[in-house]
PDB file of N, CA and C in Angstrom:
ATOM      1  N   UNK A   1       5.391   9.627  -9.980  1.00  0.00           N
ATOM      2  CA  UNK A   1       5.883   9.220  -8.680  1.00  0.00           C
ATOM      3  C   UNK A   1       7.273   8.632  -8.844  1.00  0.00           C
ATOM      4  N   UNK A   2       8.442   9.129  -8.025  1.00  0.00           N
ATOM      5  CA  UNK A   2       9.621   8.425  -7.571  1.00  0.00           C
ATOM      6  C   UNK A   2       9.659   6.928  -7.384  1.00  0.00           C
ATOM      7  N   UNK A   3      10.621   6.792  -7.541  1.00  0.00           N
ATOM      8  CA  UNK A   3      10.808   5.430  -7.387  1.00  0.00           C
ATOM      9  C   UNK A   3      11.127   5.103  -5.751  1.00  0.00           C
ATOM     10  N   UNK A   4      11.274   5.986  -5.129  1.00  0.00           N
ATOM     11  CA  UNK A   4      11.127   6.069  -3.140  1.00  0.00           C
ATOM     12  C   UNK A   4       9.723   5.867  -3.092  1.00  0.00           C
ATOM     13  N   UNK A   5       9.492   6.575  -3.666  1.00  0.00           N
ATOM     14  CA  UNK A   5       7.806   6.757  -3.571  1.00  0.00           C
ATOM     15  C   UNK A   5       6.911   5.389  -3.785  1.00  0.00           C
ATOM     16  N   UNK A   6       7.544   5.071  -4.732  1.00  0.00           N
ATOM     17  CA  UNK A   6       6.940   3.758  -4.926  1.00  0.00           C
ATOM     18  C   UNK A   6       7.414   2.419  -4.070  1.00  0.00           C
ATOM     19  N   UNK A   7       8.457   2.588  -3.275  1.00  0.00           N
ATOM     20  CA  UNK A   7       8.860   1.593  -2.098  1.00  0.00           C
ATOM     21  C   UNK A   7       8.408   2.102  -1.075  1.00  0.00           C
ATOM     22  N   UNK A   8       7.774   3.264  -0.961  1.00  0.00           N
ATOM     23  CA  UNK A   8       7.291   3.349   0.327  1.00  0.00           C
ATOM     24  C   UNK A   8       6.021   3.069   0.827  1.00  0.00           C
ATOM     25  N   UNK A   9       4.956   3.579  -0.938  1.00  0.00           N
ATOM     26  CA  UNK A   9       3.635   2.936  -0.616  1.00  0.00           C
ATOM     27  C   UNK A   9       3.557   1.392  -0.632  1.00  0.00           C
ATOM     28  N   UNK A  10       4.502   0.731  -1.732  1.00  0.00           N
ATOM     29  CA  UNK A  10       4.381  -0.670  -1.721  1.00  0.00           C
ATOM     30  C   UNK A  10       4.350  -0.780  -0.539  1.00  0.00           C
ATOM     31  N   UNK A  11       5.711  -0.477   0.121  1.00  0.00           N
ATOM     32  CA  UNK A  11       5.808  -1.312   1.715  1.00  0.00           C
ATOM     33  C   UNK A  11       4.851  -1.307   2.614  1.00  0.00           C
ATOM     34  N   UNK A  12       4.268  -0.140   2.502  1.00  0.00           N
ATOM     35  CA  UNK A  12       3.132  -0.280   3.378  1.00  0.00           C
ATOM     36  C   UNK A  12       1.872  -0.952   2.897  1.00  0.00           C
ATOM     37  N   UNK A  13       1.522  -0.851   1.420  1.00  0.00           N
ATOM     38  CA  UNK A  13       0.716  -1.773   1.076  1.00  0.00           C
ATOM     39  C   UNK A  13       0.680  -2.958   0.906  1.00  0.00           C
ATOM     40  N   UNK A  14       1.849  -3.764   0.744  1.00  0.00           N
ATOM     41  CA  UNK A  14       1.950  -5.016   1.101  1.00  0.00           C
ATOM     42  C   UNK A  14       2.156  -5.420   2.440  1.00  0.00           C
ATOM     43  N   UNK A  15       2.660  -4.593   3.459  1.00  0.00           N
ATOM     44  CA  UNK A  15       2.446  -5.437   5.062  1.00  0.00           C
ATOM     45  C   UNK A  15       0.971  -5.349   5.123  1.00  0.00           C
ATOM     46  N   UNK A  16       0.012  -4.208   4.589  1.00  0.00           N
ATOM     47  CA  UNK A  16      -1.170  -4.019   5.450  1.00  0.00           C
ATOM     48  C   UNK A  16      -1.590  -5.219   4.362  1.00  0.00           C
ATOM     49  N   UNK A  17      -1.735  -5.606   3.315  1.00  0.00           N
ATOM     50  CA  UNK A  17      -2.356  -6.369   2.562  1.00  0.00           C
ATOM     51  C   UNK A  17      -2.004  -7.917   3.011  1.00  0.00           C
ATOM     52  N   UNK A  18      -0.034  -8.654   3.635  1.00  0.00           N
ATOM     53  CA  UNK A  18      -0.191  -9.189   4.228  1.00  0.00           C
ATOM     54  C   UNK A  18      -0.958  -9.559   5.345  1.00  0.00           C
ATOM     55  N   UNK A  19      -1.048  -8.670   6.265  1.00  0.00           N
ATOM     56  CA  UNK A  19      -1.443  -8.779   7.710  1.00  0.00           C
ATOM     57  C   UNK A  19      -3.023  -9.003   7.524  1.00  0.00           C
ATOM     58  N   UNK A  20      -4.011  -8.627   6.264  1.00  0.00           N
ATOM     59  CA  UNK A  20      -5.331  -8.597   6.165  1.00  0.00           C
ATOM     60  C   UNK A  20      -5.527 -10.013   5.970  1.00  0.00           C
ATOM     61  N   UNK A  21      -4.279 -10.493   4.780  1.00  0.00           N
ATOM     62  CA  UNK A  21      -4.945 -11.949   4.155  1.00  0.00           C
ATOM     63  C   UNK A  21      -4.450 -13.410   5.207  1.00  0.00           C
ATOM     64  N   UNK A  22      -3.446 -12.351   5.995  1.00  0.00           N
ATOM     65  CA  UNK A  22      -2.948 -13.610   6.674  1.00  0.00           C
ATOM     66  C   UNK A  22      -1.635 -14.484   6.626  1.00  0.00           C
ATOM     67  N   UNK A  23      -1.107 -13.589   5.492  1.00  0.00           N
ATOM     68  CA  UNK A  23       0.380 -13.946   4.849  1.00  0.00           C
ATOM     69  C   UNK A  23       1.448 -13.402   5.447  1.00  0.00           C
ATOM     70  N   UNK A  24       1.167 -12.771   6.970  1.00  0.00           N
ATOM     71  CA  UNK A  24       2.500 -11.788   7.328  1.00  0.00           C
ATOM     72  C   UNK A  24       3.877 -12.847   7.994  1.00  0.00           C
ATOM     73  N   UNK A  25       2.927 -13.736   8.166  1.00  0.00           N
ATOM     74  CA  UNK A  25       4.296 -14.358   8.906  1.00  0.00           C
ATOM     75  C   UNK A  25       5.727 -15.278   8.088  1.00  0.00           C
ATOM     76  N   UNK A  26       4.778 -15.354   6.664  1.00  0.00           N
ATOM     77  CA  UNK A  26       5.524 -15.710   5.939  1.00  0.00           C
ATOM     78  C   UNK A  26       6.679 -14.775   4.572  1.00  0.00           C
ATOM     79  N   UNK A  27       6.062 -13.366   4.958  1.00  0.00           N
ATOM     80  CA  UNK A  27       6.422 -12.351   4.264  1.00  0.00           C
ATOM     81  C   UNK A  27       7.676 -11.420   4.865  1.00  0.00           C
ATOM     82  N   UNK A  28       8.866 -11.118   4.241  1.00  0.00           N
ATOM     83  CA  UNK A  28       9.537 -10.074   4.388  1.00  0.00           C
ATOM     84  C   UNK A  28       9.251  -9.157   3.932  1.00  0.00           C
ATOM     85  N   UNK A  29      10.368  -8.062   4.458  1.00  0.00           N
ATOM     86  CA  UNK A  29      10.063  -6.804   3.825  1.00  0.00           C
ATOM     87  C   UNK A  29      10.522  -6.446   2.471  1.00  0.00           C
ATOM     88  N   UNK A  30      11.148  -7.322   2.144  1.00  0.00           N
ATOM     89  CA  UNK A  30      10.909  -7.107   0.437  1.00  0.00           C
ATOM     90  C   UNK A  30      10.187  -7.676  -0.571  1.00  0.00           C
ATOM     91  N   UNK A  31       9.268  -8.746   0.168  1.00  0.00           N
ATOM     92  CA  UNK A  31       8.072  -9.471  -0.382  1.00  0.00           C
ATOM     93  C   UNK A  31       7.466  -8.612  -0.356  1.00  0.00           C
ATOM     94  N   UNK A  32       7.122  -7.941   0.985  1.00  0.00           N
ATOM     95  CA  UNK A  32       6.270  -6.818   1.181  1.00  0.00           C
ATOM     96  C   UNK A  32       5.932  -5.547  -0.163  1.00  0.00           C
ATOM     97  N   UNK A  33       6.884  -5.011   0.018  1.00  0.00           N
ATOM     98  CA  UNK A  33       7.393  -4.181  -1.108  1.00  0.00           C
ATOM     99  C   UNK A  33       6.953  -4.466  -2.287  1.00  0.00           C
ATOM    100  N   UNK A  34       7.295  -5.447  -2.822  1.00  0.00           N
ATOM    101  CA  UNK A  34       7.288  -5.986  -4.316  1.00  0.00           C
ATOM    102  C   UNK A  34       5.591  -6.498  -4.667  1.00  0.00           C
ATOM    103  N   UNK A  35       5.172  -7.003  -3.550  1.00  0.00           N
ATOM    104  CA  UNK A  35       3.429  -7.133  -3.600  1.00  0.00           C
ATOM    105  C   UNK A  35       2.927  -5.916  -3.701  1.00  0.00           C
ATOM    106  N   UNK A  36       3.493  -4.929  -3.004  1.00  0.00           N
ATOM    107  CA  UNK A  36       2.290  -3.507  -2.899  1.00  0.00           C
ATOM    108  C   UNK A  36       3.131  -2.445  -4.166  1.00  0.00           C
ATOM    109  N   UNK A  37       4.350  -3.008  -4.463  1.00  0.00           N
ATOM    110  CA  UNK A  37       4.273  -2.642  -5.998  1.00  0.00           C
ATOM    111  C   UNK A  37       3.339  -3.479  -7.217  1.00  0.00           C
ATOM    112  N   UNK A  38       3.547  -4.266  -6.816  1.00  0.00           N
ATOM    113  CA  UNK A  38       2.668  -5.134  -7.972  1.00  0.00           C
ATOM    114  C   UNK A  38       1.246  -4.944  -7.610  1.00  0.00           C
ATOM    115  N   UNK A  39       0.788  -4.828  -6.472  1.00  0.00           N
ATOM    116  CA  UNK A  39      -0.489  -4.418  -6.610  1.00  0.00           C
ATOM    117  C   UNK A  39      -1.129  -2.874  -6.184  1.00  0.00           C
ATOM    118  N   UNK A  40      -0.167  -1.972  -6.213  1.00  0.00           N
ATOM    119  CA  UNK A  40      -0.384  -0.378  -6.844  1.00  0.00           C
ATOM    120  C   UNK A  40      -0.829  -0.407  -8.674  1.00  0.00           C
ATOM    121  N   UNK A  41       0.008  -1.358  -9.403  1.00  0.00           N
ATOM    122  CA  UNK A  41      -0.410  -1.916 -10.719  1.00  0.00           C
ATOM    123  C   UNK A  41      -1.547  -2.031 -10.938  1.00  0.00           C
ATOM    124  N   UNK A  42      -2.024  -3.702 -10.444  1.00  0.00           N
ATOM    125  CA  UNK A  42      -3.217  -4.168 -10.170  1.00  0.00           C
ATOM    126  C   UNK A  42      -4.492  -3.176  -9.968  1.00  0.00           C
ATOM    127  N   UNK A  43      -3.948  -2.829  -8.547  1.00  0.00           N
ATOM    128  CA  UNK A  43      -5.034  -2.003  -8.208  1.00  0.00           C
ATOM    129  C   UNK A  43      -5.523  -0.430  -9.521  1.00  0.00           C
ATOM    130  N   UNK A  44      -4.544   0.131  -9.879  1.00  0.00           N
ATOM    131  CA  UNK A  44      -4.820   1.317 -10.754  1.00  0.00           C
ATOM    132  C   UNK A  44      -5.089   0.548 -12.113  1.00  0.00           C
ATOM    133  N   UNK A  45      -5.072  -0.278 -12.405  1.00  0.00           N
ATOM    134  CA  UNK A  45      -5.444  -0.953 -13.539  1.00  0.00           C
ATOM    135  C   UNK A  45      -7.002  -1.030 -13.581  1.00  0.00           C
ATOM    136  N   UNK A  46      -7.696  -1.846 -12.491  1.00  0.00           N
ATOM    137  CA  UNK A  46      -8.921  -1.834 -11.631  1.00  0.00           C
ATOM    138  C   UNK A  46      -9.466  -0.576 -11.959  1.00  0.00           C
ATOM    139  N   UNK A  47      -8.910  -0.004 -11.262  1.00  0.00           N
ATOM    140  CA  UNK A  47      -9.409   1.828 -10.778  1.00  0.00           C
ATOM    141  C   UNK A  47      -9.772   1.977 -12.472  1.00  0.00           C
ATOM    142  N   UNK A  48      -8.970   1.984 -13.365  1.00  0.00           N
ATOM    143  CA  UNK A  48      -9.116   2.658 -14.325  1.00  0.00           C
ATOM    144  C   UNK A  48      -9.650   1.756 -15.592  1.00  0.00           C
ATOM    145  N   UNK A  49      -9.876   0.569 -15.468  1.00  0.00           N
ATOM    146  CA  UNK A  49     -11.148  -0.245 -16.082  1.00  0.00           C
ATOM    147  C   UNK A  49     -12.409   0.039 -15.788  1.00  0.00           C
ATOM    148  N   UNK A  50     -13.115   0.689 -14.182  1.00  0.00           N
ATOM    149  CA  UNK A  50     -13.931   1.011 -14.148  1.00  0.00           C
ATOM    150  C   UNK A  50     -14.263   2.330 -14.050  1.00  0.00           C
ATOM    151  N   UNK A  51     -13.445   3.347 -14.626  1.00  0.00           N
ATOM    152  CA  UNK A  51     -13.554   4.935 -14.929  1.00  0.00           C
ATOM    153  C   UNK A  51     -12.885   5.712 -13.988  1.00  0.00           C
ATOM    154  N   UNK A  52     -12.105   4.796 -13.277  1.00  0.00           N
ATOM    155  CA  UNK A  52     -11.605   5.684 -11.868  1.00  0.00           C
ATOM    156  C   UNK A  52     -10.281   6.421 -12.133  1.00  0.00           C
ATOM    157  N   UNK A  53      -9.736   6.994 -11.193  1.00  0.00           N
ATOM    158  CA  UNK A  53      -9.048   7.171 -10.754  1.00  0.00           C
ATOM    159  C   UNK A  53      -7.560   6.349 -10.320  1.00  0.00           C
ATOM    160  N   UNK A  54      -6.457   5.615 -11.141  1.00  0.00           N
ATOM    161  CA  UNK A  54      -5.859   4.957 -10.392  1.00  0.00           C
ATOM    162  C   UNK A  54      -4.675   5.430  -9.584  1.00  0.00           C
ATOM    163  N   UNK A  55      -3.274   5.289  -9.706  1.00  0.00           N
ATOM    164  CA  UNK A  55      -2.273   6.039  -8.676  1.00  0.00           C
ATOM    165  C   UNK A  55      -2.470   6.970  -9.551  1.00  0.00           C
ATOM    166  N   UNK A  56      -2.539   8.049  -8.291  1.00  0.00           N
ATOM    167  CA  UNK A  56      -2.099   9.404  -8.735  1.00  0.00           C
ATOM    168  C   UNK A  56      -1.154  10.211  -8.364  1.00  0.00           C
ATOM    169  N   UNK A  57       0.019   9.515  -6.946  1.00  0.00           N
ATOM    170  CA  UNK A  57       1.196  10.046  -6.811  1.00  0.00           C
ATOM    171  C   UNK A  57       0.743   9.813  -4.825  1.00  0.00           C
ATOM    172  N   UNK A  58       2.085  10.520  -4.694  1.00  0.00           N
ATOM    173  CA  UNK A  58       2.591  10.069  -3.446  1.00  0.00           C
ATOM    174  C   UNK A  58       1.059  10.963  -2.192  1.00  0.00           C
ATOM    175  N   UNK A  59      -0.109  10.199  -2.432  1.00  0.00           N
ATOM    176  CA  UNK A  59      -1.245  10.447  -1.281  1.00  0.00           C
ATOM    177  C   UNK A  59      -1.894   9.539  -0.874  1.00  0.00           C
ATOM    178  N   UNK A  60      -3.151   9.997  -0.120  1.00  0.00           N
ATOM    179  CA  UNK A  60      -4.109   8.429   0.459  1.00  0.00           C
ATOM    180  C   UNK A  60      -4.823   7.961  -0.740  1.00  0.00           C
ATOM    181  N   UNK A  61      -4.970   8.354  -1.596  1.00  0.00           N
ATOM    182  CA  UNK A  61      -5.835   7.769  -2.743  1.00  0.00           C
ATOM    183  C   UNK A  61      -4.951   6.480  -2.917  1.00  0.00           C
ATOM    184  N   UNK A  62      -3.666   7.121  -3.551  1.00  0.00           N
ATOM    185  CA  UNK A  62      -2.573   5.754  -3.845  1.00  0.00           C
ATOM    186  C   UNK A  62      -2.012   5.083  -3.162  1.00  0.00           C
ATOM    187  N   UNK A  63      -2.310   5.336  -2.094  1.00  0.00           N
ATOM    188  CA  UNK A  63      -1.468   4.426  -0.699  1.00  0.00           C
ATOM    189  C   UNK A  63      -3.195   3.063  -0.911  1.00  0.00           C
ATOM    190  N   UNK A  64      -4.868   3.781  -0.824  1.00  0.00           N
ATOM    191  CA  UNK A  64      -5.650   2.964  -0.900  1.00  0.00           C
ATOM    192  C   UNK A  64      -5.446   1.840  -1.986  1.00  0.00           C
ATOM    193  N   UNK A  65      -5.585   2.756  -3.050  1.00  0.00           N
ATOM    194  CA  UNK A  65      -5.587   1.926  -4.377  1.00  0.00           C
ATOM    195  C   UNK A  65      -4.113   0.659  -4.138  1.00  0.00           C
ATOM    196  N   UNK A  66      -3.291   0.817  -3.677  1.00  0.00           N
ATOM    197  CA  UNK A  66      -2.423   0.054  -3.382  1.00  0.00           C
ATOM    198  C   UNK A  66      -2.464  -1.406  -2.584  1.00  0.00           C
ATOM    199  N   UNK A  67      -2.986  -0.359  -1.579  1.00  0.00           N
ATOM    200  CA  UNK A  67      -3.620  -1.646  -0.715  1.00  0.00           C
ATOM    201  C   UNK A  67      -4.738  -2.786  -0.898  1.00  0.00           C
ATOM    202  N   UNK A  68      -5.613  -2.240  -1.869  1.00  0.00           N
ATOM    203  CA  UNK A  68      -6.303  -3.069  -2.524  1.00  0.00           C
ATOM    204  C   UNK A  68      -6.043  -3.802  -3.524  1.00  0.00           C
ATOM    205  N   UNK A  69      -5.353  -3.195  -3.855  1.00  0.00           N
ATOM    206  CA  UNK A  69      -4.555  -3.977  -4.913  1.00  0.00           C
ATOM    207  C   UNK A  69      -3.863  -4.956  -4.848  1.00  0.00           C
ATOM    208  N   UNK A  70      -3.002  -4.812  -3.587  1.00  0.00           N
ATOM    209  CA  UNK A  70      -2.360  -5.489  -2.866  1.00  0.00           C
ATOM    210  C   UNK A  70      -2.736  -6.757  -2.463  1.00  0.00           C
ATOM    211  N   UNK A  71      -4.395  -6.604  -1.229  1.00  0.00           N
ATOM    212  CA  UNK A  71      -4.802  -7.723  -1.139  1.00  0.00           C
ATOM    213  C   UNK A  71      -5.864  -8.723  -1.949  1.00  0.00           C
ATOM    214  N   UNK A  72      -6.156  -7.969  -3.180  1.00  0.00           N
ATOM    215  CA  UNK A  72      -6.356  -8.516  -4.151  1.00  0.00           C
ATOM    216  C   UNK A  72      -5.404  -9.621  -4.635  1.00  0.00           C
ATOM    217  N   UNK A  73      -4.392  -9.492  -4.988  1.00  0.00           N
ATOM    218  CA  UNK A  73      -2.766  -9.807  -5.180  1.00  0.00           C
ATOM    219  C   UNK A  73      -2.882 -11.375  -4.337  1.00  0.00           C
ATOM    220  N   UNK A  74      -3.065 -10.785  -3.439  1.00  0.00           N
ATOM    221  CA  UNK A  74      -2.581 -11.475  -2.058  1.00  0.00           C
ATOM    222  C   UNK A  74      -3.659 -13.058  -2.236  1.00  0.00           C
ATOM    223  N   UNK A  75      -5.302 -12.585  -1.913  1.00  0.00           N
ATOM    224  CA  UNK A  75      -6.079 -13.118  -2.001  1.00  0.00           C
ATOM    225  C   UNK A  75      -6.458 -14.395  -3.271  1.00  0.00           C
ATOM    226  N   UNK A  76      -5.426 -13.833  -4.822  1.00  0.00           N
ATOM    227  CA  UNK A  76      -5.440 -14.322  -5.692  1.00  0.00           C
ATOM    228  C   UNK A  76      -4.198 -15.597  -5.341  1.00  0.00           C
ATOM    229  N   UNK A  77      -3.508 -15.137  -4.738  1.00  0.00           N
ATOM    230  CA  UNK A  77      -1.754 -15.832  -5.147  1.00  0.00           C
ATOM    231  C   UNK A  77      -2.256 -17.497  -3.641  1.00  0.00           C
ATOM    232  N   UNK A  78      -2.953 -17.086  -2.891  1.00  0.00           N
ATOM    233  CA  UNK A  78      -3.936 -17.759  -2.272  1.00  0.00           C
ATOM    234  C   UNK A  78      -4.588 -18.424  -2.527  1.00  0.00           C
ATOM    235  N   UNK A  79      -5.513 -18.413  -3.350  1.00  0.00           N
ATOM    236  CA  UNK A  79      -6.313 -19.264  -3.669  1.00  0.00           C
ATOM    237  C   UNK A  79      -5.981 -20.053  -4.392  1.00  0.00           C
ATOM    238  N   UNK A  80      -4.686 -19.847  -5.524  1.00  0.00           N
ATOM    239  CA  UNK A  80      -3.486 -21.140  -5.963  1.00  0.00           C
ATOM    240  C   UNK A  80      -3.613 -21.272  -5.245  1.00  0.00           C
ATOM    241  N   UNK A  81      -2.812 -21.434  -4.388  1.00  0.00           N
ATOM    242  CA  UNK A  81      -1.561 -22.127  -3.902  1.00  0.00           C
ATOM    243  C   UNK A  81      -1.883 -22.358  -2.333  1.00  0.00           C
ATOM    244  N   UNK A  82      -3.372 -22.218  -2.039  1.00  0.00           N
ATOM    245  CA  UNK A  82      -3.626 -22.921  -0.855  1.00  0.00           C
ATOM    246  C   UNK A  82      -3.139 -22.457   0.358  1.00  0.00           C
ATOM    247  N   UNK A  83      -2.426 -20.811   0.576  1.00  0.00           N
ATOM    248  CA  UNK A  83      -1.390 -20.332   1.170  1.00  0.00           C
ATOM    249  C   UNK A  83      -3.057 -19.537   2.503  1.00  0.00           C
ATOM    250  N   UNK A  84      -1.944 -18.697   3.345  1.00  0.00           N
ATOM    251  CA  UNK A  84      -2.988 -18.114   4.334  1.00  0.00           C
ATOM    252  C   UNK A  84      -2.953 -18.458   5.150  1.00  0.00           C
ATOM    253  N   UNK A  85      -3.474 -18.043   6.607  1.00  0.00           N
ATOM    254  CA  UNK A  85      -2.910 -18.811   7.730  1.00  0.00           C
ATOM    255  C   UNK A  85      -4.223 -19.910   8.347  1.00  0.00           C
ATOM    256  N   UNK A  86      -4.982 -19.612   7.150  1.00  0.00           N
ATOM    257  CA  UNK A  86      -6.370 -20.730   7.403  1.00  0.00           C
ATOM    258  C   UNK A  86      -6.208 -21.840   6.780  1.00  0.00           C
ATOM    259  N   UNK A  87      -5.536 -22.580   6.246  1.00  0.00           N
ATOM    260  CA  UNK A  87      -4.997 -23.481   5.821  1.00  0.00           C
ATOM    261  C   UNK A  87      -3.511 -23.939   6.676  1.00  0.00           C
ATOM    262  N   UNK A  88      -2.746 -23.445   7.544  1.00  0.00           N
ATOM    263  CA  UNK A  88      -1.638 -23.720   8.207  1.00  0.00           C
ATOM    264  C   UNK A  88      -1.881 -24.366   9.107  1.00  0.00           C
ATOM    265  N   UNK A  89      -1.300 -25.527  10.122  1.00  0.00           N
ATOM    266  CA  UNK A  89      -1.159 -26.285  11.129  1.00  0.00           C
ATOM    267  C   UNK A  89      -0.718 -25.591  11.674  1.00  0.00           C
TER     268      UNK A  89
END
């Protein structure tokens, strides 16, 4: 996969992974990005500890695996740091 390729699923996997955990309002679009790169990682790392399948290039498999990855990511960096919009005033 391109390196477009890989800013395009990030981006979308980190807004949808923001918007799930609750982090969108505090997220840009290059937070965005850089989460659903880092957790396209994550996630195919996952995938392929348990015999799977991880990215396999620019489709819905890797846009999924991304997104899970993503709010995996998300859900982890959270539970530090106390972040989420269930904890906000």
């Amino acid at each position: 996969m391109g390196i477009i390729s890989w800013i395009i699923i990030g981006a979308l996997a980190g807004w949808i992974g923001s918007k799930v955990t609750g982090n969108d309002k505090e997220m840009g679009g290059w937070l965005n990005i850089i989460v659903g790169i880092v957790g396209g990682f994550l996630g195919g790392l996952i995938m392929n500890l348990i015999g799977g399948e991880g990215i396999t290039g620019f489709n819905v498999w890797s846009f999924l695996v991304a997104t899970g990855g993503a709010i995996l990511l998300l859900l982890i960096v959270n539970a530090f740091s106390g972040g989420g919009s269930k904890n906000r005033s």
